[in-house]
PDB file of N, CA and C in Angstrom:
ATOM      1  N   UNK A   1      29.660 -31.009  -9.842  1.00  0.00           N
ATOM      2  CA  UNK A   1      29.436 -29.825  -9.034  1.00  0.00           C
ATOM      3  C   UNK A   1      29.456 -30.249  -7.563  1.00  0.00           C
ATOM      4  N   UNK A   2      30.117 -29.636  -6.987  1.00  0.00           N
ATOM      5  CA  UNK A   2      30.271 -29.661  -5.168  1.00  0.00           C
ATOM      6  C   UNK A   2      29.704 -29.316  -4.698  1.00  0.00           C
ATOM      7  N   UNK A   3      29.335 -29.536  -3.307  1.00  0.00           N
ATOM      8  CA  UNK A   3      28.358 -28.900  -2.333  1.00  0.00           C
ATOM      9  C   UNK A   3      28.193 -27.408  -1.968  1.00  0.00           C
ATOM     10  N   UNK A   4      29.584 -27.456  -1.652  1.00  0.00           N
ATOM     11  CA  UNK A   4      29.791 -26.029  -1.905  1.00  0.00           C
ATOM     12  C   UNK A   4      29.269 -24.909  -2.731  1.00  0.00           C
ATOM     13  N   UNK A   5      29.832 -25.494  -4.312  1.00  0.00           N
ATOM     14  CA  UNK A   5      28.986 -24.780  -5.615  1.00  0.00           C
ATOM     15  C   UNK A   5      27.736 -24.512  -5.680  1.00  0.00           C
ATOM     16  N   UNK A   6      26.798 -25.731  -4.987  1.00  0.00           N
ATOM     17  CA  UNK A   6      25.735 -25.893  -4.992  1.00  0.00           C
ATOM     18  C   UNK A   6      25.213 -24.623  -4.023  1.00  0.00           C
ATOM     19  N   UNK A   7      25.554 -24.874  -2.473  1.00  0.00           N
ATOM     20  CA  UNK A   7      25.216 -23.477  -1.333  1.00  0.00           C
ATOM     21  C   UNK A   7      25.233 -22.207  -2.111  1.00  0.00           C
ATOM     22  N   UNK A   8      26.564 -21.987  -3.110  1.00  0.00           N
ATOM     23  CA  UNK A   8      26.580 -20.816  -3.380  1.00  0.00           C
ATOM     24  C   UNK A   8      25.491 -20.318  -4.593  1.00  0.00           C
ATOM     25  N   UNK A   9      25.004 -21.183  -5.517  1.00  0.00           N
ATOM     26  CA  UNK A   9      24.438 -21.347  -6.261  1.00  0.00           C
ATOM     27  C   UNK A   9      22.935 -20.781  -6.063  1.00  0.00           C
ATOM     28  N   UNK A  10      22.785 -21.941  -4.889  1.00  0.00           N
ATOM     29  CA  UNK A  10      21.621 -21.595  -4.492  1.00  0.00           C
ATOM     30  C   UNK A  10      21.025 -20.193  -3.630  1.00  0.00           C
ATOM     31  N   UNK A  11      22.177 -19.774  -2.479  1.00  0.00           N
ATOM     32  CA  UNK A  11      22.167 -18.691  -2.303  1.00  0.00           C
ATOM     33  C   UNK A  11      22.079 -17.642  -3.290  1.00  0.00           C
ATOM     34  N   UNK A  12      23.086 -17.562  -4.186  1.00  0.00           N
ATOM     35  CA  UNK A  12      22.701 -16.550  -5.371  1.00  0.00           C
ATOM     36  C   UNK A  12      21.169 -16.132  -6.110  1.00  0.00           C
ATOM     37  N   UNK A  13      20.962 -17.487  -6.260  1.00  0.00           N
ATOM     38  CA  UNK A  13      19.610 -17.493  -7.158  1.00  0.00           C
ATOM     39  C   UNK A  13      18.983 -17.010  -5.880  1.00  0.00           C
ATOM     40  N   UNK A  14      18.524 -17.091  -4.549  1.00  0.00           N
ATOM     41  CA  UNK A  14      17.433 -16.683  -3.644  1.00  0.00           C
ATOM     42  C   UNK A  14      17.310 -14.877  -3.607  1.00  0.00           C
ATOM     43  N   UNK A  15      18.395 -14.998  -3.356  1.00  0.00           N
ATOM     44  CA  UNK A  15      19.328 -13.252  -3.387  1.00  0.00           C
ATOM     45  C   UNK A  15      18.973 -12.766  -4.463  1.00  0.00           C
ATOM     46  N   UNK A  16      18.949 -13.167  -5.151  1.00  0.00           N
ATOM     47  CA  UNK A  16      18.911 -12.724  -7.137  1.00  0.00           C
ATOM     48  C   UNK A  16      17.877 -12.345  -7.473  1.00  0.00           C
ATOM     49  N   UNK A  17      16.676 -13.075  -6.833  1.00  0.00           N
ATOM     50  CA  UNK A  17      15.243 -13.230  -7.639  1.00  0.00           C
ATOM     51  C   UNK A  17      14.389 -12.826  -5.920  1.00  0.00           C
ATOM     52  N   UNK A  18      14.838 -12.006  -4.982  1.00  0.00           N
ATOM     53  CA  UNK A  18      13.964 -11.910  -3.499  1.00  0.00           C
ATOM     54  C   UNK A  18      12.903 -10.751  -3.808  1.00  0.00           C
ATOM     55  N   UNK A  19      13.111  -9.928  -4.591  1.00  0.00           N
ATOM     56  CA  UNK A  19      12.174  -8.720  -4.955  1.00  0.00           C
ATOM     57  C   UNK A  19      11.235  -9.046  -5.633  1.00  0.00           C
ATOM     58  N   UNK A  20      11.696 -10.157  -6.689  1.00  0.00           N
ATOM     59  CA  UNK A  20      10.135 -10.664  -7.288  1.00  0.00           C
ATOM     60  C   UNK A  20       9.053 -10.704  -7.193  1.00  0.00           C
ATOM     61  N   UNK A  21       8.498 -11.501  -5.851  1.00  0.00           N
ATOM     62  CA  UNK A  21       7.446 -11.092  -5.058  1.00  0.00           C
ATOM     63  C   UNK A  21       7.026  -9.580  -4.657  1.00  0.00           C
ATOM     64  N   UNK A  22       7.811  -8.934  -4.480  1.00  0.00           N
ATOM     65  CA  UNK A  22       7.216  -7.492  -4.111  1.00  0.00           C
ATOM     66  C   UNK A  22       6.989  -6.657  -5.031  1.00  0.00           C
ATOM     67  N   UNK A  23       7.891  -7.208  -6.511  1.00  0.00           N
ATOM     68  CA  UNK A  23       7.210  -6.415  -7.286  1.00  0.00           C
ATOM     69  C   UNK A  23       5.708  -6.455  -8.092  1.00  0.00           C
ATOM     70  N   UNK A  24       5.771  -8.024  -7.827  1.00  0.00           N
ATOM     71  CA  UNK A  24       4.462  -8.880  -8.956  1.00  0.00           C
ATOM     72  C   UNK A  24       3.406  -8.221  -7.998  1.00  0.00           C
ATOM     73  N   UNK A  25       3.834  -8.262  -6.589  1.00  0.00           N
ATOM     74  CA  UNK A  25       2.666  -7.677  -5.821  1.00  0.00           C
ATOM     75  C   UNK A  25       2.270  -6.383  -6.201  1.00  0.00           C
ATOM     76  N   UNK A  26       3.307  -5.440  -6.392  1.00  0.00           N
ATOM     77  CA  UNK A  26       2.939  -3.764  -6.773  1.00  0.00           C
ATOM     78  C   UNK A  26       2.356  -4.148  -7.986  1.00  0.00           C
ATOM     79  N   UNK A  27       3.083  -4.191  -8.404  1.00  0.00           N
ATOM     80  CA  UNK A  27       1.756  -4.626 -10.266  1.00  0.00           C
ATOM     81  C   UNK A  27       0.669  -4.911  -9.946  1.00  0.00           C
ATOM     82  N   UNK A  28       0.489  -5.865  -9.040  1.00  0.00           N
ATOM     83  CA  UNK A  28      -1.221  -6.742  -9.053  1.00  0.00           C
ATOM     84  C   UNK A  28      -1.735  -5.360  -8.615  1.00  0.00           C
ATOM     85  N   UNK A  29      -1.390  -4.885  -7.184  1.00  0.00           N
ATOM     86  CA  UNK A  29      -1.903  -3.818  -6.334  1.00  0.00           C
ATOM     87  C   UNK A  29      -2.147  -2.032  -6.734  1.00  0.00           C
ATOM     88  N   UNK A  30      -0.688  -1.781  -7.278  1.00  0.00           N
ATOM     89  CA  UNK A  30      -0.582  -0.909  -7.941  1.00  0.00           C
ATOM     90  C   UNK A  30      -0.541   0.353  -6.290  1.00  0.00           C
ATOM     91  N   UNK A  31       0.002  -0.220  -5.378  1.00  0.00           N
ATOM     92  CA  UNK A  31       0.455   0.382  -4.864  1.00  0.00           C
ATOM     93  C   UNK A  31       1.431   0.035  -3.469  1.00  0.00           C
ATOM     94  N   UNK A  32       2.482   0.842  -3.520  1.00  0.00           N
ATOM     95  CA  UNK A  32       3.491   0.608  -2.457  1.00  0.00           C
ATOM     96  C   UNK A  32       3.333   1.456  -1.396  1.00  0.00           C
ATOM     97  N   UNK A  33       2.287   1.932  -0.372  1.00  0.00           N
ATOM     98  CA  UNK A  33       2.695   2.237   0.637  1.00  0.00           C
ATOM     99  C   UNK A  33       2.927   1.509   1.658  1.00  0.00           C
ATOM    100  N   UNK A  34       3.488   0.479   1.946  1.00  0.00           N
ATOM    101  CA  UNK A  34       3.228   0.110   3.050  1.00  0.00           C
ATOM    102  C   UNK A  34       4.675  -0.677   2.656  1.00  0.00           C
ATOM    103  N   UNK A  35       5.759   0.010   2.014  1.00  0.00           N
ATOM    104  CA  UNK A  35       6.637  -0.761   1.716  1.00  0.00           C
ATOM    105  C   UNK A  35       7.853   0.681   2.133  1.00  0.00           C
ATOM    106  N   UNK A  36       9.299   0.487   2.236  1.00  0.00           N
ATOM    107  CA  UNK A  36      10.200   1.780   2.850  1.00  0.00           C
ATOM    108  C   UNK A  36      11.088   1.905   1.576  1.00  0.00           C
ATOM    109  N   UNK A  37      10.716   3.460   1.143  1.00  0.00           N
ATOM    110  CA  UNK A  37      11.850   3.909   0.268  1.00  0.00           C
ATOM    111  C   UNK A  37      13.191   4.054   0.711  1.00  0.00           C
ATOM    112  N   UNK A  38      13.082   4.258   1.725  1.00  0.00           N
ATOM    113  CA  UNK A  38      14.602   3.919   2.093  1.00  0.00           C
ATOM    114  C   UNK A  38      15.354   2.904   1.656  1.00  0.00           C
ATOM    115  N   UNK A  39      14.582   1.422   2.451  1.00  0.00           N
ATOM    116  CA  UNK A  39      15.295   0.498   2.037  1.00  0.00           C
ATOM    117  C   UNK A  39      15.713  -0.189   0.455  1.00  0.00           C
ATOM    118  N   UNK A  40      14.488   0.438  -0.155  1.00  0.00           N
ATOM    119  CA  UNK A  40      15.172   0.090  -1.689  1.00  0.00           C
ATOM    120  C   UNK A  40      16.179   0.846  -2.326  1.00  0.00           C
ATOM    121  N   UNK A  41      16.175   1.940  -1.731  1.00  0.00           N
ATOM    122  CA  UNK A  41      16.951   3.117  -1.815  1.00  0.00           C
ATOM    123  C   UNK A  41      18.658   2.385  -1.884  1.00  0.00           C
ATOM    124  N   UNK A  42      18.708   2.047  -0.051  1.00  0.00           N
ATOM    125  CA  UNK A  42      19.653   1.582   0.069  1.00  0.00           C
ATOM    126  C   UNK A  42      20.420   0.228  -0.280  1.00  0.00           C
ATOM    127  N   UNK A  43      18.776  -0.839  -0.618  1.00  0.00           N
ATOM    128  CA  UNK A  43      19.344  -2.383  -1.592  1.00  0.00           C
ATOM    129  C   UNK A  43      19.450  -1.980  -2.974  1.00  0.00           C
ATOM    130  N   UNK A  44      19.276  -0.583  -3.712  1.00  0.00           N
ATOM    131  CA  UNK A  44      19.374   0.065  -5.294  1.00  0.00           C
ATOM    132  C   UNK A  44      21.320   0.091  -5.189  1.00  0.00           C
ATOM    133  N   UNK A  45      21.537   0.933  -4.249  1.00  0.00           N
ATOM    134  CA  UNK A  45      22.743   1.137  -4.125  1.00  0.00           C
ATOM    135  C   UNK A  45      24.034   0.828  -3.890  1.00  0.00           C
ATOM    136  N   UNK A  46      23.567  -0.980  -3.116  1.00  0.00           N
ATOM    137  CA  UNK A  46      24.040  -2.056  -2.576  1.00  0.00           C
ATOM    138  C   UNK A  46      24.198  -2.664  -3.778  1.00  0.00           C
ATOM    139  N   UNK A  47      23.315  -3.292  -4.439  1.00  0.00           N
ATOM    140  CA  UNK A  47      23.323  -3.887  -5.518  1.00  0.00           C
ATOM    141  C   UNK A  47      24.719  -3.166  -7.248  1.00  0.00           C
ATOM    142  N   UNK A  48      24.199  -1.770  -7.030  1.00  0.00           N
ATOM    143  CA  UNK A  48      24.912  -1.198  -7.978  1.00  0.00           C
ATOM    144  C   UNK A  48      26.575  -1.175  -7.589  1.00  0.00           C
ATOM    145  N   UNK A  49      27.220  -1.156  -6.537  1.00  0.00           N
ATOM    146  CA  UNK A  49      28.629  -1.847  -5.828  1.00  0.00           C
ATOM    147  C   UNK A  49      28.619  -3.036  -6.172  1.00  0.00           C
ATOM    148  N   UNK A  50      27.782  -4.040  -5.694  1.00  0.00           N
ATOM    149  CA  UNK A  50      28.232  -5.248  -6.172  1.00  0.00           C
ATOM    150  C   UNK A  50      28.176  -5.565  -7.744  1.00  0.00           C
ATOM    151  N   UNK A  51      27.492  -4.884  -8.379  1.00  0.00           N
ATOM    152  CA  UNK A  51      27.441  -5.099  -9.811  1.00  0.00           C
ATOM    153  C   UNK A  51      29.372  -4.017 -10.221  1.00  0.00           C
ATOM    154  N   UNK A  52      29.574  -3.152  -9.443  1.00  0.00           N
ATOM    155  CA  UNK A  52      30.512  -2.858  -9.929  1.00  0.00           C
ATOM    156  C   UNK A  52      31.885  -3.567  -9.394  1.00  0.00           C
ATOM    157  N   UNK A  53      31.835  -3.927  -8.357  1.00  0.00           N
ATOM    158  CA  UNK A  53      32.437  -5.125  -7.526  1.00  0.00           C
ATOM    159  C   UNK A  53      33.093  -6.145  -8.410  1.00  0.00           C
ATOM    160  N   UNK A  54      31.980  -6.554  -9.142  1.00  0.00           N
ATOM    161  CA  UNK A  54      31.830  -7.955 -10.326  1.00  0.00           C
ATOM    162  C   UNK A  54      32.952  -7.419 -11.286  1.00  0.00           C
ATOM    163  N   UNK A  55      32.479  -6.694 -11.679  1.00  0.00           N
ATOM    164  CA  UNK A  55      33.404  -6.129 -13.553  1.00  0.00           C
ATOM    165  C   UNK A  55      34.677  -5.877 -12.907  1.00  0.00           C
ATOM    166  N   UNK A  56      35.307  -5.041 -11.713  1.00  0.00           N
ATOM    167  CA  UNK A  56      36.694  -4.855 -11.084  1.00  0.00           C
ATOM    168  C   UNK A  56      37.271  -6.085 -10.407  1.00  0.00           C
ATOM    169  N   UNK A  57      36.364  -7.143 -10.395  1.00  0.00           N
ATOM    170  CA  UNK A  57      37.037  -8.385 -10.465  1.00  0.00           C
ATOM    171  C   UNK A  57      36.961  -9.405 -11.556  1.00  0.00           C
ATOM    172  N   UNK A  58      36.266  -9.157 -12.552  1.00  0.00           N
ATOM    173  CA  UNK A  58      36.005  -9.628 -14.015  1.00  0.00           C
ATOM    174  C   UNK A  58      35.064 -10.885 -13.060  1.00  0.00           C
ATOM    175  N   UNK A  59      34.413 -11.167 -12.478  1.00  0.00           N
ATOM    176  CA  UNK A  59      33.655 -12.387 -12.137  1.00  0.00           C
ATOM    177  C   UNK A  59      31.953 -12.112 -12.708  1.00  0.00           C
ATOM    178  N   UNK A  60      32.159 -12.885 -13.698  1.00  0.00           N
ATOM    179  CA  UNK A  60      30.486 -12.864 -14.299  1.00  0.00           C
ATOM    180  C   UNK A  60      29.518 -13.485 -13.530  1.00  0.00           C
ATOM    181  N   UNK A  61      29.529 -14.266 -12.418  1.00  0.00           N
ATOM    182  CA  UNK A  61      28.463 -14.923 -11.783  1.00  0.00           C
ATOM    183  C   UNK A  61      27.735 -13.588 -11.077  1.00  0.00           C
ATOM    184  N   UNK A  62      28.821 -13.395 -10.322  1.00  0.00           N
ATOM    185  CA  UNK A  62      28.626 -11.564  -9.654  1.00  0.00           C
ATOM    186  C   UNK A  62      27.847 -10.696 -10.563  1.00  0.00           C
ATOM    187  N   UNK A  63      28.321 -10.594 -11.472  1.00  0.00           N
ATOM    188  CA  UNK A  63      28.028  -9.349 -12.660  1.00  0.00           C
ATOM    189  C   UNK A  63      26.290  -9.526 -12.724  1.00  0.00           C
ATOM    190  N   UNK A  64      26.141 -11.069 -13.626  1.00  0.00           N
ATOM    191  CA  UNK A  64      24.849 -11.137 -13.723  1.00  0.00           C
ATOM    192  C   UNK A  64      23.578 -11.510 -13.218  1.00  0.00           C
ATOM    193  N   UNK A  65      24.210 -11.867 -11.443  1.00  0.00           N
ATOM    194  CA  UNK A  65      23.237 -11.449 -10.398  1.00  0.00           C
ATOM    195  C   UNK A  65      23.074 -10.487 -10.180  1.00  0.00           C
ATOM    196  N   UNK A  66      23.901  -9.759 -10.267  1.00  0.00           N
ATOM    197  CA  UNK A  66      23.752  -8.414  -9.616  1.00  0.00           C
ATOM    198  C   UNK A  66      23.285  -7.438 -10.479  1.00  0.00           C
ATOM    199  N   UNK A  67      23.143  -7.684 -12.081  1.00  0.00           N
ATOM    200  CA  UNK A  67      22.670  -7.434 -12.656  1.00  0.00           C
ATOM    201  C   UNK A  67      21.459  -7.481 -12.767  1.00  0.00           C
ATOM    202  N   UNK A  68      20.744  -8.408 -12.841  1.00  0.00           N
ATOM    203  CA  UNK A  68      19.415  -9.104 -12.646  1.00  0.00           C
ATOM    204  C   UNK A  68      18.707  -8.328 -11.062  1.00  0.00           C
ATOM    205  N   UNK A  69      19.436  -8.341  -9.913  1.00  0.00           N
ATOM    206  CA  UNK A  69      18.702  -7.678  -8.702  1.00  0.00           C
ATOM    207  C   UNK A  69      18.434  -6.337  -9.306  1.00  0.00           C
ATOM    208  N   UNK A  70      19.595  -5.435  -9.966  1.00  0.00           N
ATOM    209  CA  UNK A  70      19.820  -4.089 -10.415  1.00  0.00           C
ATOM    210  C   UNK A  70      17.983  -3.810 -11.102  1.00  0.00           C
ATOM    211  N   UNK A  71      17.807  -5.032 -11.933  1.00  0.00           N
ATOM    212  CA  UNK A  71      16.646  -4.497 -12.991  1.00  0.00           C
ATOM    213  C   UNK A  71      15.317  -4.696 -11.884  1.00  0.00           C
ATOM    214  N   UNK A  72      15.362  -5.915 -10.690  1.00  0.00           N
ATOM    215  CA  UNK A  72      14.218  -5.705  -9.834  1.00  0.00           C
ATOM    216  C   UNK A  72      14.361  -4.674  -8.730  1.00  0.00           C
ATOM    217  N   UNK A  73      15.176  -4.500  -8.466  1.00  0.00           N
ATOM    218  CA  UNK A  73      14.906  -3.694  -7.015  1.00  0.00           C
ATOM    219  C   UNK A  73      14.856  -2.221  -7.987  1.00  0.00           C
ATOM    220  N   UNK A  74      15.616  -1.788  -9.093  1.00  0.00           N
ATOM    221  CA  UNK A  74      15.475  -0.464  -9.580  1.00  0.00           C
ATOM    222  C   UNK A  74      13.554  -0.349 -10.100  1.00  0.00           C
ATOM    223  N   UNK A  75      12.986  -1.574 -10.374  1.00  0.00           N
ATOM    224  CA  UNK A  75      11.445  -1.515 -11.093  1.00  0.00           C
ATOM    225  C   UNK A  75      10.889  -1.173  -9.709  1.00  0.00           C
ATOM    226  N   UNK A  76      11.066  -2.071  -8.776  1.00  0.00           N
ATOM    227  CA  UNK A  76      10.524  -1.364  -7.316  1.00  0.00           C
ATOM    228  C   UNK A  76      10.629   0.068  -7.268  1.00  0.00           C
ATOM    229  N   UNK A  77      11.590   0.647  -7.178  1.00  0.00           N
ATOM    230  CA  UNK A  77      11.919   2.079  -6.817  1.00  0.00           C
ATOM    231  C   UNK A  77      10.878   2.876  -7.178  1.00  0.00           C
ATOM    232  N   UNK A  78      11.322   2.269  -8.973  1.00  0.00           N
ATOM    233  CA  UNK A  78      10.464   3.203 -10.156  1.00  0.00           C
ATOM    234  C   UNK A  78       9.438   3.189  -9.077  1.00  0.00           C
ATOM    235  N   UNK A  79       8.586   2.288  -9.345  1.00  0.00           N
ATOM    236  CA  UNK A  79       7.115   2.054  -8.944  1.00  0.00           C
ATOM    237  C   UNK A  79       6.824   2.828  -7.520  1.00  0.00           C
ATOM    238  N   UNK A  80       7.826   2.400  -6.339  1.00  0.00           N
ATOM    239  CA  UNK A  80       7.813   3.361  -5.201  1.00  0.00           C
ATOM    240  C   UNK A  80       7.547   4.479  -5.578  1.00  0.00           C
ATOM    241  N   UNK A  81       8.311   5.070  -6.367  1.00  0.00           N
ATOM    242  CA  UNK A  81       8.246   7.231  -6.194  1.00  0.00           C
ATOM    243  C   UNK A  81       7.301   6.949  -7.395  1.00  0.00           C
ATOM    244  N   UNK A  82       6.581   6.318  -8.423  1.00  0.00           N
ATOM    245  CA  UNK A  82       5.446   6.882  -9.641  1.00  0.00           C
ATOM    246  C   UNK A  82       4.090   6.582  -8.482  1.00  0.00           C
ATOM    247  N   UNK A  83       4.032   5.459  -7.656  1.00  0.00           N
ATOM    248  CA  UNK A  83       2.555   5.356  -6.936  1.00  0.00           C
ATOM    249  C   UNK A  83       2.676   6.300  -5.634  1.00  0.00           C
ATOM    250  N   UNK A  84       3.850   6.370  -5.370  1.00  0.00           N
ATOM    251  CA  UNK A  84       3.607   7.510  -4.018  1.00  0.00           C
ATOM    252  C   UNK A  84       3.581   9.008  -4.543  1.00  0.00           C
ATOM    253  N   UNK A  85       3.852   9.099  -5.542  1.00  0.00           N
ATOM    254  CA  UNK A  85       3.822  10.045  -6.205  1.00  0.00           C
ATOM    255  C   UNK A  85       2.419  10.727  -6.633  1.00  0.00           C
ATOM    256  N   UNK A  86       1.584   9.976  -6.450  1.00  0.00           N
ATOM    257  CA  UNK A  86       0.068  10.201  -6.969  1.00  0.00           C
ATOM    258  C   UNK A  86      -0.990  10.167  -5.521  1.00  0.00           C
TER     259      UNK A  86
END
């Protein structure tokens, strides 16, 4: 594996797994105000292009990062509109 492979690698995985933290936090907390529906709004929608991005270029590295962001930043959302919701 090349250096290269490696940058990209590693970039992916940071990118891939960055919501983690904000969500483990809403769980612990059980609440998101102080976080912008917008912006998940707009990284929900970002993410769902690049996941479609992936399959119209058949590249699975793409697919199943972007897959994987798809299931955290969409659990954020959820959680955004069910706790602001109350």
């Amino acid at each position: 594996m090349n250096f290269v492979t490696v940058i990209g690698l590693v970039a992916g995985g940071l990118t891939t797994f960055a919501m983690l933290p904000q969500l483990i936090k809403i769980l612990k907390t059980k609440s998101t105000k102080d976080i912008s529906l917008l912006l998940f709004i707009m990284a929900f929608l970002g993410v769902i292009l690049w996941l479609v991005y992936g399959f119209l270029i058949n590249d699975v590295p793409v697919m199943v990062g972007n897959g994987i962001s798809l299931l955290l930043v969409g659990s954020v959302l959820i959680l955004k509109l069910k706790y602001d919701g109350n």
